[in-house]
PDB file of N, CA and C in Angstrom:
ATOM      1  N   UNK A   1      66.650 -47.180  99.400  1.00  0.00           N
ATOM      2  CA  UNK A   1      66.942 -47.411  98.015  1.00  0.00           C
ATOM      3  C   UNK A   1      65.828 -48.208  97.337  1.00  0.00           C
ATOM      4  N   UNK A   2      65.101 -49.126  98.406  1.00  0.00           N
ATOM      5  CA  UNK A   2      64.116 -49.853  97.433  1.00  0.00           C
ATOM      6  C   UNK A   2      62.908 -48.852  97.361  1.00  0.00           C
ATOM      7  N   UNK A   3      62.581 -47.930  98.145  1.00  0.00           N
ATOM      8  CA  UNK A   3      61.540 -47.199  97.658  1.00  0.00           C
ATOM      9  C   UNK A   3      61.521 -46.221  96.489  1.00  0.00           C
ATOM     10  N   UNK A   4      63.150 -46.107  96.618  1.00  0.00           N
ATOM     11  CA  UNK A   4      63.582 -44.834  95.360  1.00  0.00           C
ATOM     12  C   UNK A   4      63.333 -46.233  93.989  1.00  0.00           C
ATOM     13  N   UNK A   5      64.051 -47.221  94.226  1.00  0.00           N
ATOM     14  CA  UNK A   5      63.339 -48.034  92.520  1.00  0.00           C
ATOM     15  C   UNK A   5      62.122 -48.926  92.587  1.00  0.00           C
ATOM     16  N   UNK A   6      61.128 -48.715  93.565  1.00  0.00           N
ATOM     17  CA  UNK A   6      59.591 -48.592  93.469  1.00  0.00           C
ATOM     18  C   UNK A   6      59.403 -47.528  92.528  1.00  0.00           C
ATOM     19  N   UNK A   7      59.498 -46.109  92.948  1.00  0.00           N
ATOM     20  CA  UNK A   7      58.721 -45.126  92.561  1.00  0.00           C
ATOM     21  C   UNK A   7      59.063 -44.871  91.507  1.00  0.00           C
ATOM     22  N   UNK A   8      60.384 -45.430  90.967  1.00  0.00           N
ATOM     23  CA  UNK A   8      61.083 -45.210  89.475  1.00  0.00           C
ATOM     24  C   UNK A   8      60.214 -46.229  88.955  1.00  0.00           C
ATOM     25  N   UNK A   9      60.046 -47.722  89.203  1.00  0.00           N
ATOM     26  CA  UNK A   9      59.302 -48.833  88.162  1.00  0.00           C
ATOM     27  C   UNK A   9      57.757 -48.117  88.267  1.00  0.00           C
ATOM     28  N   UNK A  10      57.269 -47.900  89.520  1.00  0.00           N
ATOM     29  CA  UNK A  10      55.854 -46.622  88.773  1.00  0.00           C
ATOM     30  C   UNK A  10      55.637 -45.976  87.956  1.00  0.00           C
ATOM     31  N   UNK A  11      56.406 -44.999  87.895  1.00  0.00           N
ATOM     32  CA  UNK A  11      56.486 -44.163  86.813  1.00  0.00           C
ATOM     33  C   UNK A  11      56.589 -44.855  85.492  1.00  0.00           C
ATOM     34  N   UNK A  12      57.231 -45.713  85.301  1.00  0.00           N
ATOM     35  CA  UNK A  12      57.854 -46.248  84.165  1.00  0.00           C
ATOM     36  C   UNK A  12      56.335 -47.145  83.573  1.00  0.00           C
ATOM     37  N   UNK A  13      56.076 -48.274  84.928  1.00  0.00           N
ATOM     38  CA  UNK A  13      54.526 -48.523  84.056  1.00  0.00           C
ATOM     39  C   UNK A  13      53.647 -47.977  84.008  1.00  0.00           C
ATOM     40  N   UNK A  14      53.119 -46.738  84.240  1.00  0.00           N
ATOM     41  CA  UNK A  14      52.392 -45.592  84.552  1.00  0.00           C
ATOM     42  C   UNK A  14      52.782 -44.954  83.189  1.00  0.00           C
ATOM     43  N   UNK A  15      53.732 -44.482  83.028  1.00  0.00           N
ATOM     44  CA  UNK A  15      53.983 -43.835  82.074  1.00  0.00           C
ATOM     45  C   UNK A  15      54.057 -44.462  80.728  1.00  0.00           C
ATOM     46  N   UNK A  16      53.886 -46.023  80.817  1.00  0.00           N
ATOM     47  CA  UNK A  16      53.931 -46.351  79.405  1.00  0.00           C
ATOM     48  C   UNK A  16      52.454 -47.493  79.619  1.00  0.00           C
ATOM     49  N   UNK A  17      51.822 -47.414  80.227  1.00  0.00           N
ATOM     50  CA  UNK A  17      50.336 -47.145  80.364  1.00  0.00           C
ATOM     51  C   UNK A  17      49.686 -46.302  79.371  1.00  0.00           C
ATOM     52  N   UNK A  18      49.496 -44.982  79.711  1.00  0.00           N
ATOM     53  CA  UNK A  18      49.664 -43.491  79.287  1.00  0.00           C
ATOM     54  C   UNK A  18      49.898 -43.725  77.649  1.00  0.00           C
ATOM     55  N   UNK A  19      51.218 -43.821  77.817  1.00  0.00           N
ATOM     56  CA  UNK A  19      51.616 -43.621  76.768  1.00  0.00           C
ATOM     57  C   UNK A  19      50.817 -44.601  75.177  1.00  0.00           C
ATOM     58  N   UNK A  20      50.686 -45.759  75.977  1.00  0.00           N
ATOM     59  CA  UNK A  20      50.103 -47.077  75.459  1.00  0.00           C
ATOM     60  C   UNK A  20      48.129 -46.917  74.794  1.00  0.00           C
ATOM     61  N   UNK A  21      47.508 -46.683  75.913  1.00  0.00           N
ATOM     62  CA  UNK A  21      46.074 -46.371  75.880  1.00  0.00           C
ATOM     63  C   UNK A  21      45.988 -45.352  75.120  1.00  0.00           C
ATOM     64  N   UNK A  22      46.743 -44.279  75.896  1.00  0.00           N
ATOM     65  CA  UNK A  22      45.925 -42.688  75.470  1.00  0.00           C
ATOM     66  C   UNK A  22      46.517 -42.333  74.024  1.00  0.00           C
ATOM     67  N   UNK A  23      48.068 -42.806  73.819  1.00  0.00           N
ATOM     68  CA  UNK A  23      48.293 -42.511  72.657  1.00  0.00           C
ATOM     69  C   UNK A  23      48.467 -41.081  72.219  1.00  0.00           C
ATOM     70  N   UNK A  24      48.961 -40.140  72.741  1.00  0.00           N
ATOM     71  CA  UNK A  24      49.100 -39.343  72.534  1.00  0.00           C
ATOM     72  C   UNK A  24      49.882 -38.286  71.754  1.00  0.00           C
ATOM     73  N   UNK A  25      49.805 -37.287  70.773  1.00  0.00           N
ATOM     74  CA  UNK A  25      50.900 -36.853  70.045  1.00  0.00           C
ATOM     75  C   UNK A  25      51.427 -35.755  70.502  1.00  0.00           C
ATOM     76  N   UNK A  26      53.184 -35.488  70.591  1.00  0.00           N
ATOM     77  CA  UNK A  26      53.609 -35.156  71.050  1.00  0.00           C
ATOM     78  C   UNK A  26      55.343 -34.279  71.001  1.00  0.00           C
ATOM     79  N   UNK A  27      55.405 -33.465  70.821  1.00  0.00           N
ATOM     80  CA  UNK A  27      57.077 -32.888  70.305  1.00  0.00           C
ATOM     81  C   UNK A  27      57.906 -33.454  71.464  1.00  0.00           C
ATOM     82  N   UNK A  28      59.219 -34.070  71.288  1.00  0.00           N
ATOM     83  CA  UNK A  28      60.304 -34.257  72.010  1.00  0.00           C
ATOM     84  C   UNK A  28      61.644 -33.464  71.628  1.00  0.00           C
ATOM     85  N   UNK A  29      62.056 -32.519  72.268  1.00  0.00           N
ATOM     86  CA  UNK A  29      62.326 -31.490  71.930  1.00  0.00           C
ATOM     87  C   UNK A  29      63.913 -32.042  71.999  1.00  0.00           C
ATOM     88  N   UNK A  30      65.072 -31.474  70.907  1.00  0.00           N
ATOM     89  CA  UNK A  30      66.438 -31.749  70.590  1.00  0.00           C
ATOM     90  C   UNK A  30      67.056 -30.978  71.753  1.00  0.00           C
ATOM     91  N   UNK A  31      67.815 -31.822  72.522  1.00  0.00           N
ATOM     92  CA  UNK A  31      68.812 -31.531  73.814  1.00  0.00           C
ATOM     93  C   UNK A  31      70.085 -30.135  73.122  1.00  0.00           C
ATOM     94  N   UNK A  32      70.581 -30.558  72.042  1.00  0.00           N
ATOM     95  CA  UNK A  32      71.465 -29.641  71.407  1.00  0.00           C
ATOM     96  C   UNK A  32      70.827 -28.643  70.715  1.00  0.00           C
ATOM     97  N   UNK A  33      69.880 -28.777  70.243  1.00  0.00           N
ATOM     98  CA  UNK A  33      69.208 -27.514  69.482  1.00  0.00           C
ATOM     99  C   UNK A  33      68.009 -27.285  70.087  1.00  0.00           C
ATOM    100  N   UNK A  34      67.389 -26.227  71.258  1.00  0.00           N
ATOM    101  CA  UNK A  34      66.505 -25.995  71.824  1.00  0.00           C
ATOM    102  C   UNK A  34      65.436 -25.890  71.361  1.00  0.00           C
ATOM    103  N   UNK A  35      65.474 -25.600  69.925  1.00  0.00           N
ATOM    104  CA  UNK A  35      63.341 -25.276  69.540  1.00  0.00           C
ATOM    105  C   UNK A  35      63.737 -25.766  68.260  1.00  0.00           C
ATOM    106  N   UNK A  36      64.323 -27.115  67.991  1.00  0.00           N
ATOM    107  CA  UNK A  36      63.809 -28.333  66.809  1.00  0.00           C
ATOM    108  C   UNK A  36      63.382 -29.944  68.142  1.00  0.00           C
ATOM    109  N   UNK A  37      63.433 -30.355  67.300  1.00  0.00           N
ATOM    110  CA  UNK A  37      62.680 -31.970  68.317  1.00  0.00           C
ATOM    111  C   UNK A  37      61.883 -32.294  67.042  1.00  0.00           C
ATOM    112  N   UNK A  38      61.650 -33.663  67.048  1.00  0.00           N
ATOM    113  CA  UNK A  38      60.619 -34.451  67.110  1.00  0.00           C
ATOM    114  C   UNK A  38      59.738 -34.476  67.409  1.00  0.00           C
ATOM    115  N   UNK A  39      58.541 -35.233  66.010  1.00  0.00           N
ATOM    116  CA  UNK A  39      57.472 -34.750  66.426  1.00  0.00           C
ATOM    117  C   UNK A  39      56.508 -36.396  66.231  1.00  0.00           C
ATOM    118  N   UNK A  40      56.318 -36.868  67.224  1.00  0.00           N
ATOM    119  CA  UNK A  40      55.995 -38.587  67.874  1.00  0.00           C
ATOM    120  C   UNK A  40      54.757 -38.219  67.622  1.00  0.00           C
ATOM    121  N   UNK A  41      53.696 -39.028  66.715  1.00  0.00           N
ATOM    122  CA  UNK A  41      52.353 -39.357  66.006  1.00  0.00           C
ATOM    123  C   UNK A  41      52.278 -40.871  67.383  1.00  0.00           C
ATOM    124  N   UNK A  42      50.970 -40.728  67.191  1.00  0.00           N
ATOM    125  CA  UNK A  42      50.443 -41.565  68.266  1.00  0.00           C
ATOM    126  C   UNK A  42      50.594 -43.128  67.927  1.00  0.00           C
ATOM    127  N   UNK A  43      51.198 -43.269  66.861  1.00  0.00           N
ATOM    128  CA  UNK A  43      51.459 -44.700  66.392  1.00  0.00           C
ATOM    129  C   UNK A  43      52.749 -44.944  67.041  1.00  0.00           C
ATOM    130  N   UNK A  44      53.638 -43.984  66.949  1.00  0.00           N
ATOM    131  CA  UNK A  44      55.088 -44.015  67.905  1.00  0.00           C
ATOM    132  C   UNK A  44      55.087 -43.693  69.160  1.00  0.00           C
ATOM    133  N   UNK A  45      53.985 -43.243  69.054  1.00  0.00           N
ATOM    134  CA  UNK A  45      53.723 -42.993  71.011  1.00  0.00           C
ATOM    135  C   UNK A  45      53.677 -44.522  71.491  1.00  0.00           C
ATOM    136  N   UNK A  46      51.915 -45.060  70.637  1.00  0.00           N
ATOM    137  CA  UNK A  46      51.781 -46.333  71.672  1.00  0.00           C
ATOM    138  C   UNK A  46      52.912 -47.591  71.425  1.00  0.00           C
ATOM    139  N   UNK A  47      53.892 -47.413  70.419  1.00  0.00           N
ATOM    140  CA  UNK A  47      55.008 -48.341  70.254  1.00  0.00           C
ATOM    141  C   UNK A  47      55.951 -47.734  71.550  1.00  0.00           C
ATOM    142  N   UNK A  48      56.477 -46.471  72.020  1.00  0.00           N
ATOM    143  CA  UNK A  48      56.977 -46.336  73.177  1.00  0.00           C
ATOM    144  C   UNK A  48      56.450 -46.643  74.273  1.00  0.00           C
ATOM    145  N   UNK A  49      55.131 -46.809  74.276  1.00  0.00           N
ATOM    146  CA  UNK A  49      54.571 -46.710  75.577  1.00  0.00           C
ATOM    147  C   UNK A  49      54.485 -47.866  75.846  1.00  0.00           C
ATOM    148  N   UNK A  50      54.027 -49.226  75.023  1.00  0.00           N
ATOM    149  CA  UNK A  50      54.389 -50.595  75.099  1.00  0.00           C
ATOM    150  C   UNK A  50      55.691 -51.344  75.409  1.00  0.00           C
ATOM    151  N   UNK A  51      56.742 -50.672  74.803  1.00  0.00           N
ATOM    152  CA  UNK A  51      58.249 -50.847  75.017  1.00  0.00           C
ATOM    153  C   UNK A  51      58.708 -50.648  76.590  1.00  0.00           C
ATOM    154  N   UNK A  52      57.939 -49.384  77.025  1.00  0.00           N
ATOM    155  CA  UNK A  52      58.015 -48.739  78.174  1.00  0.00           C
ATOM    156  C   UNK A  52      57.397 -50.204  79.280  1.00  0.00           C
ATOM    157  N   UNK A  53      56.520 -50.633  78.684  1.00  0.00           N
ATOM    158  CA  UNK A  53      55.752 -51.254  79.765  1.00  0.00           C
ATOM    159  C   UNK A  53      56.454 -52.984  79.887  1.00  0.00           C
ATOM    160  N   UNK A  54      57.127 -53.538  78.452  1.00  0.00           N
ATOM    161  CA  UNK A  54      57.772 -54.270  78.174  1.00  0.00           C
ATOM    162  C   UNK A  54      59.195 -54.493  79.347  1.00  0.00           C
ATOM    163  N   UNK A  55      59.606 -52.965  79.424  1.00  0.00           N
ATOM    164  CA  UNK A  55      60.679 -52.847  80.398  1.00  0.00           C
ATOM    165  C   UNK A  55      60.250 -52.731  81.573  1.00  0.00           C
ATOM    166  N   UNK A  56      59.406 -51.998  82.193  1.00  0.00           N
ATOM    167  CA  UNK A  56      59.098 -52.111  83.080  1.00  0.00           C
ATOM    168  C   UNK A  56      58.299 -53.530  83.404  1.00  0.00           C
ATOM    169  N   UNK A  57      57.932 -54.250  83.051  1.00  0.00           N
ATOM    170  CA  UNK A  57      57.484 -56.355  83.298  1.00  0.00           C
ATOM    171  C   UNK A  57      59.271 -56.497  83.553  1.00  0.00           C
ATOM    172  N   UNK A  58      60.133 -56.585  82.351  1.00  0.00           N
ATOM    173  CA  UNK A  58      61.643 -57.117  82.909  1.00  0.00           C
ATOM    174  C   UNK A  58      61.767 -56.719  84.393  1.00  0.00           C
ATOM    175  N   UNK A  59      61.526 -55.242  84.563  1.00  0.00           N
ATOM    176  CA  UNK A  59      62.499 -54.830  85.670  1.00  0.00           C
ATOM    177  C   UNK A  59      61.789 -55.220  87.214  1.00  0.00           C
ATOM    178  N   UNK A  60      60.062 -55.223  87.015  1.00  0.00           N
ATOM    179  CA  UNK A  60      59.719 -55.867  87.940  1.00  0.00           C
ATOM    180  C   UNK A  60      59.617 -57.542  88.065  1.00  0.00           C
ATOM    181  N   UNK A  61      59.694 -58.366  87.549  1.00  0.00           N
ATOM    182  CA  UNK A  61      59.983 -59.260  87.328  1.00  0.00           C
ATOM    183  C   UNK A  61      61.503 -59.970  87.816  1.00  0.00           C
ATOM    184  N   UNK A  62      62.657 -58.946  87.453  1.00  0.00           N
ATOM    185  CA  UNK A  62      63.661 -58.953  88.295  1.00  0.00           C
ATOM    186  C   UNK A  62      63.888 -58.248  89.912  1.00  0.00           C
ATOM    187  N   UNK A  63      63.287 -57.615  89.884  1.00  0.00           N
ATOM    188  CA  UNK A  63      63.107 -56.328  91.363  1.00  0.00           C
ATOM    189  C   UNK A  63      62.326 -58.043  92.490  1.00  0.00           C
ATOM    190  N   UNK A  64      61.070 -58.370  91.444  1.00  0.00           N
ATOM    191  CA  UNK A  64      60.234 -59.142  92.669  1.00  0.00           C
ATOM    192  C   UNK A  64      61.148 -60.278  93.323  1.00  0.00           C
ATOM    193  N   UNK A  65      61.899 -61.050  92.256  1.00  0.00           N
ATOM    194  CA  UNK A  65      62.506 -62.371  92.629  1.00  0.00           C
ATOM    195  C   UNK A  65      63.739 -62.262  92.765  1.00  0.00           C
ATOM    196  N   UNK A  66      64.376 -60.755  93.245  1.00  0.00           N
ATOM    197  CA  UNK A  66      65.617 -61.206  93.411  1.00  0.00           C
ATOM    198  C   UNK A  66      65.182 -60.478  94.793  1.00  0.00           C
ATOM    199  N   UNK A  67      64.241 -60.121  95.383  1.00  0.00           N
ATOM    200  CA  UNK A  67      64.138 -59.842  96.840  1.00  0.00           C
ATOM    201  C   UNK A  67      63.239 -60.983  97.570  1.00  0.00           C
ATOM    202  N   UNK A  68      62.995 -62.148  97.064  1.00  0.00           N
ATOM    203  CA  UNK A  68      62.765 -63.207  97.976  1.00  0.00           C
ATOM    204  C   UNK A  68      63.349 -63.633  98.887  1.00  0.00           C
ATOM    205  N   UNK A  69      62.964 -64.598  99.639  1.00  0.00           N
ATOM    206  CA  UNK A  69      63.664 -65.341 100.899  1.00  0.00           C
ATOM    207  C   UNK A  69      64.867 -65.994  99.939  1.00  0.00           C
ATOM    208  N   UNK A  70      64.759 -66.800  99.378  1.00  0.00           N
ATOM    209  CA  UNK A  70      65.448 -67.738  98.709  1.00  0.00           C
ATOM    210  C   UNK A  70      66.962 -67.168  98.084  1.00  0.00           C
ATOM    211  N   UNK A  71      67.843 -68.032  97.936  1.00  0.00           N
ATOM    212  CA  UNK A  71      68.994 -67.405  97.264  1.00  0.00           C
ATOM    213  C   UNK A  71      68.821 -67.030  95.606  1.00  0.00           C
ATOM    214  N   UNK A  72      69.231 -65.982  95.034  1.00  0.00           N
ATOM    215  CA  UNK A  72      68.798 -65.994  93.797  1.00  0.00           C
ATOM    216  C   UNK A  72      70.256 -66.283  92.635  1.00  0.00           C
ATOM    217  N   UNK A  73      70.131 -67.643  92.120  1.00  0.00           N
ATOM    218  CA  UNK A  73      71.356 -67.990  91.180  1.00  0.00           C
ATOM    219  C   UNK A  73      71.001 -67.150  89.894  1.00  0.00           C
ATOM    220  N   UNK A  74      72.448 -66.661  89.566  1.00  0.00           N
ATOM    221  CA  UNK A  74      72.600 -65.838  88.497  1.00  0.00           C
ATOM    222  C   UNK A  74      73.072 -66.784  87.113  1.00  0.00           C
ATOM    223  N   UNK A  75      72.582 -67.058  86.653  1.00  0.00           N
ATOM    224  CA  UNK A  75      72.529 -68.045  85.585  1.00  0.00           C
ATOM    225  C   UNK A  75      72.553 -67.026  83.863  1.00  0.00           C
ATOM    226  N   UNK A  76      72.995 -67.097  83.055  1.00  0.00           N
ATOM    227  CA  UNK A  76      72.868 -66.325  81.538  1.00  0.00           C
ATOM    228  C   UNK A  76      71.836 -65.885  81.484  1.00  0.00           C
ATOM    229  N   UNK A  77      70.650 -66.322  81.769  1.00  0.00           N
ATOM    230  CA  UNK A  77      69.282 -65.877  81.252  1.00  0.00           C
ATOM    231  C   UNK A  77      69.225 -64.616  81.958  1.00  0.00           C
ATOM    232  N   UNK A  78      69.727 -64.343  83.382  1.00  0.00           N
ATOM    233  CA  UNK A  78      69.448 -63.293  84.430  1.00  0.00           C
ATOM    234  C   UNK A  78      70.308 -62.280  83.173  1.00  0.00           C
ATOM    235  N   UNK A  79      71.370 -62.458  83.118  1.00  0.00           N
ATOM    236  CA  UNK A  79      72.445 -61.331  82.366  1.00  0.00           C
ATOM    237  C   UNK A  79      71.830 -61.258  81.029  1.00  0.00           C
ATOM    238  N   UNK A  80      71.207 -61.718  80.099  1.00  0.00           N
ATOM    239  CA  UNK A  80      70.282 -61.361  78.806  1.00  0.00           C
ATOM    240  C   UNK A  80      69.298 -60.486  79.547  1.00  0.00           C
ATOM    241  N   UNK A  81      68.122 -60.894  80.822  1.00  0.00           N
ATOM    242  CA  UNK A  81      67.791 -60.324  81.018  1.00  0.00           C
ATOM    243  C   UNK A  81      67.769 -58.746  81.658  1.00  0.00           C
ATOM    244  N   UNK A  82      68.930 -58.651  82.464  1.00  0.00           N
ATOM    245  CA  UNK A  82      69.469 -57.395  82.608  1.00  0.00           C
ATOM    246  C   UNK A  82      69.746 -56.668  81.112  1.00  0.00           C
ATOM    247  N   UNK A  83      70.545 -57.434  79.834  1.00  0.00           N
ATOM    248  CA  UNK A  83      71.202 -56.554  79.290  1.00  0.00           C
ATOM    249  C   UNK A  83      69.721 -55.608  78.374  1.00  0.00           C
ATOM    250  N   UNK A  84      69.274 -56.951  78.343  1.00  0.00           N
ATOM    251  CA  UNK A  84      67.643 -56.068  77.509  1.00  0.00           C
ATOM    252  C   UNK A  84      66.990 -55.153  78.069  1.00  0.00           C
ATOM    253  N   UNK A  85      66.755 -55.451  79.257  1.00  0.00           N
ATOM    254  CA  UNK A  85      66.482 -54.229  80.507  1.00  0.00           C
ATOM    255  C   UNK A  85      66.933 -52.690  79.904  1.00  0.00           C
ATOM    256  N   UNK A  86      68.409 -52.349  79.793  1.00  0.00           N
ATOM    257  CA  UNK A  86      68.915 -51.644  79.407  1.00  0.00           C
ATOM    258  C   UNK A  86      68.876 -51.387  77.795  1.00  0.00           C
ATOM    259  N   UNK A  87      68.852 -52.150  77.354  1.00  0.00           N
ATOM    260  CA  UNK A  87      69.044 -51.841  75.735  1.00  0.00           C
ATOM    261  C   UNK A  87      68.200 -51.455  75.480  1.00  0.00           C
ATOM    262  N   UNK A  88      66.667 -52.169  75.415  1.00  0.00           N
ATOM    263  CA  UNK A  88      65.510 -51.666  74.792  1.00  0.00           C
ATOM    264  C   UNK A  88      65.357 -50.506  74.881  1.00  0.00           C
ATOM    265  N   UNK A  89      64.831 -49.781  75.643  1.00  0.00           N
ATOM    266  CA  UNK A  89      64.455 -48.674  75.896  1.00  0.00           C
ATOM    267  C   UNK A  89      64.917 -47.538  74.986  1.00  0.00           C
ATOM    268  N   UNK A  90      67.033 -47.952  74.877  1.00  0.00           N
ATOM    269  CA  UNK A  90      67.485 -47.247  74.119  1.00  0.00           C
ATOM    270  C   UNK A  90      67.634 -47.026  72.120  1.00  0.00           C
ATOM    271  N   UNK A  91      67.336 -48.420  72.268  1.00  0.00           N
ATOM    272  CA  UNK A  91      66.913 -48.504  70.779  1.00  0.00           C
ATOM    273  C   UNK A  91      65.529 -48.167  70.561  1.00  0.00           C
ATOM    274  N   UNK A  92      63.981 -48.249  71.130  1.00  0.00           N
ATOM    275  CA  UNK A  92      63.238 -47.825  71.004  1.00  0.00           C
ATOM    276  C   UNK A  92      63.388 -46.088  70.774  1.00  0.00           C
ATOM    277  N   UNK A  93      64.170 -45.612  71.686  1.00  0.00           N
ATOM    278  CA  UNK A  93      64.578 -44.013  71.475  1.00  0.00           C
ATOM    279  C   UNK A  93      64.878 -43.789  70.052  1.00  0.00           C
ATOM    280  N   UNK A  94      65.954 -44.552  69.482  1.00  0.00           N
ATOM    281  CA  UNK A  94      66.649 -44.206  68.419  1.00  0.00           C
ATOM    282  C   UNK A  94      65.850 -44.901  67.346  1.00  0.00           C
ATOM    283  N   UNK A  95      64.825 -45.844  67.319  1.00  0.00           N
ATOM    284  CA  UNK A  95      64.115 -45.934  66.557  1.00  0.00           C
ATOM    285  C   UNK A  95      63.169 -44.830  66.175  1.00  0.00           C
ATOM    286  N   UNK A  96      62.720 -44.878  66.955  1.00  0.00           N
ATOM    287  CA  UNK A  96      61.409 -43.166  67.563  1.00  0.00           C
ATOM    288  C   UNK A  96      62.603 -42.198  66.326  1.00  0.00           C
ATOM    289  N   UNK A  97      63.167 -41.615  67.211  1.00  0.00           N
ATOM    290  CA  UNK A  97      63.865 -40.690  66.204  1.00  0.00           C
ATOM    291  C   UNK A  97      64.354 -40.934  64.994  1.00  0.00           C
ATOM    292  N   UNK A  98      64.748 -41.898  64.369  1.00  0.00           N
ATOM    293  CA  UNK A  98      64.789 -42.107  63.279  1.00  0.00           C
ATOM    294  C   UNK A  98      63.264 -42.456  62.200  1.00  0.00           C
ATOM    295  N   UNK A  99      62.334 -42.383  62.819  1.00  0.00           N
ATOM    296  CA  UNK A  99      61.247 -42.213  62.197  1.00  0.00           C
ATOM    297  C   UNK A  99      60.534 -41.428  62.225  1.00  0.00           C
ATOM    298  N   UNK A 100      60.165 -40.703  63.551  1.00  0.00           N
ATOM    299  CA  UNK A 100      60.027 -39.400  63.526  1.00  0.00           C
ATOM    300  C   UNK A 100      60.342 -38.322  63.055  1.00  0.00           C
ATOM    301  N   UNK A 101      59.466 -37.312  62.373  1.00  0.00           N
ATOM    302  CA  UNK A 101      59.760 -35.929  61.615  1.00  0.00           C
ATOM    303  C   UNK A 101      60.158 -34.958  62.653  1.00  0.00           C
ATOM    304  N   UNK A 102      61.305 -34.659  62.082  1.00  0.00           N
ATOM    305  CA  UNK A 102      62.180 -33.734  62.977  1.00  0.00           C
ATOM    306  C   UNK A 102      62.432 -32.223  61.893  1.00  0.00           C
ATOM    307  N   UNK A 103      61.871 -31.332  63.260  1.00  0.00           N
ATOM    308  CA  UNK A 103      61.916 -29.495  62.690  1.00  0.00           C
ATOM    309  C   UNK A 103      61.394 -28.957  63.566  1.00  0.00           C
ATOM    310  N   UNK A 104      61.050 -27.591  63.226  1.00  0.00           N
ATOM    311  CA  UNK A 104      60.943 -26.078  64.658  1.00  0.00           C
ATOM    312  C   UNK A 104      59.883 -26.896  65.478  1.00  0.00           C
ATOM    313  N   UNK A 105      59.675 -26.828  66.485  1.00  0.00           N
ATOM    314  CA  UNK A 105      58.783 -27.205  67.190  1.00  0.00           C
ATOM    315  C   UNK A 105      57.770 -25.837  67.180  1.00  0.00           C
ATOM    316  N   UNK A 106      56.727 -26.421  67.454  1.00  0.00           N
ATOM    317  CA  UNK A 106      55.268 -25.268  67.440  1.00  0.00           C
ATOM    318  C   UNK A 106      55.491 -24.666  68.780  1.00  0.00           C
ATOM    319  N   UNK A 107      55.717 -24.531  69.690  1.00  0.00           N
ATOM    320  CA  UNK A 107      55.749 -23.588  70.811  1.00  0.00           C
ATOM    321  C   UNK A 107      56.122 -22.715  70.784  1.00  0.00           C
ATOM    322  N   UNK A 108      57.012 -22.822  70.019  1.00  0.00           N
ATOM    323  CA  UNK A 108      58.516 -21.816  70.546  1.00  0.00           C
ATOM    324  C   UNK A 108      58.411 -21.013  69.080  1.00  0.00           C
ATOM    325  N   UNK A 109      58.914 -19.779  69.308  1.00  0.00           N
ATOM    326  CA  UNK A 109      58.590 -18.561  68.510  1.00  0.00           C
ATOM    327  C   UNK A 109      60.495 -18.465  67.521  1.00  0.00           C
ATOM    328  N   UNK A 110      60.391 -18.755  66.370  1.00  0.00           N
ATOM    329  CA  UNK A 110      61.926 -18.526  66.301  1.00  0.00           C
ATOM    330  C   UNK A 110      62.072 -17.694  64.745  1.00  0.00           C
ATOM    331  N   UNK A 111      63.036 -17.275  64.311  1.00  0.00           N
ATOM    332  CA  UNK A 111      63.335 -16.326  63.018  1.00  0.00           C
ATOM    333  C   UNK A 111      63.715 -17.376  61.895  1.00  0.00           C
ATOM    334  N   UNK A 112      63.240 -16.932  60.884  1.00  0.00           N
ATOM    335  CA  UNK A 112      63.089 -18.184  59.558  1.00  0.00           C
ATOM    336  C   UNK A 112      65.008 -18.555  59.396  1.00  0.00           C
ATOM    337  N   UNK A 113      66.038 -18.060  59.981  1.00  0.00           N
ATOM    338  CA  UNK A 113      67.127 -18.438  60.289  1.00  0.00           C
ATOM    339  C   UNK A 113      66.765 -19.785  60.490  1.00  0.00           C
ATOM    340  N   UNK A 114      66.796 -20.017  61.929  1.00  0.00           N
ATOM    341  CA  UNK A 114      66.740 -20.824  63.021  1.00  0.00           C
ATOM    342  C   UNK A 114      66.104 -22.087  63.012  1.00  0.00           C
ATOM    343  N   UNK A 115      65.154 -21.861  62.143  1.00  0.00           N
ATOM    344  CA  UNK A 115      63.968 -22.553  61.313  1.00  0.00           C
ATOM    345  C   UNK A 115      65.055 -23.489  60.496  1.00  0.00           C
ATOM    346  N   UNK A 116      65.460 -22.691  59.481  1.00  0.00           N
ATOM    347  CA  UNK A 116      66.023 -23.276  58.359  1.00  0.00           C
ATOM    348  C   UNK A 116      67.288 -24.286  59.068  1.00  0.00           C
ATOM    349  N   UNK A 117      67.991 -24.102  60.376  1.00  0.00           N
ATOM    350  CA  UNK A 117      68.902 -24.521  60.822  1.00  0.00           C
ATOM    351  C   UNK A 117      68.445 -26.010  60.938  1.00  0.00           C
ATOM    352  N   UNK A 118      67.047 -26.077  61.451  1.00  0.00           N
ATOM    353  CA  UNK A 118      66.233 -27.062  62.290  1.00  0.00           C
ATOM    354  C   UNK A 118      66.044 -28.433  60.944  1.00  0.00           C
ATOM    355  N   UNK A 119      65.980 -27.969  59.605  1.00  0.00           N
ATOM    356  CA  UNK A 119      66.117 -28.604  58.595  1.00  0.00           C
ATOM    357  C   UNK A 119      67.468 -29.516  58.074  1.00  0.00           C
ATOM    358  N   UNK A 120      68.469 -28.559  58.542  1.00  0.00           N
ATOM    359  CA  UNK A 120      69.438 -29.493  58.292  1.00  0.00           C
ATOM    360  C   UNK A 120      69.574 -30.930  58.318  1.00  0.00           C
TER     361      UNK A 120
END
């Protein structure tokens, strides 16, 4: 189990590394409507990718010192810090999308219907 949330906190600062430096622009495509998504400008990239890396410092930060020798007391600050752990990430999402321009995504081939749906 600790190697499975190694390779998860990798990814996570790796990926908001990435996300951070390179800045990249990018469609995030709508789970319910297959070819609309979001479309993340590299200013909302490197704000995810910082957020990303923000969480990933919490989570290693908690991962390192709660596997010491020592007993680890759970005091309020630990439980703020867990709850932010979790939250951020998700409000960064819903920030992202609420600022992000959302319509057809460029890949995907669709009929000026489908299009127009993506506007709603």
């Amino acid at each position: 189990m600790r190697l499975f949330l190694i390779f998860n906190w990798l990814i996570i600062i790796f990926l908001g590394l990435y996300l951070s430096w390179i800045a990249p622009a990018f469609e995030m495509p709508d789970r319910l409507a297959p070819g609309c998504g979001w479309w993340i400008t590299p200013p909302l990239s490197r704000a995810l990718g910082l957020s990303l890396l923000a969480v990933g410092g919490a989570a290693g930060y908690i991962f390192f010192l709660s596997h010491r020798r020592q007993p680890l007391r759970l005091d309020p600050l630990w439980q703020i810090l867990y709850f932010s752990t979790l939250v951020v990430p998700a409000l960064v999402l819903i920030l992202l999308s609420a600022i992000a321009a959302y319509g057809p995504l460029a890949h995907t081939h669709q009929p000026p219907a489908a299009q127009v749906k993506c506007m709603r």
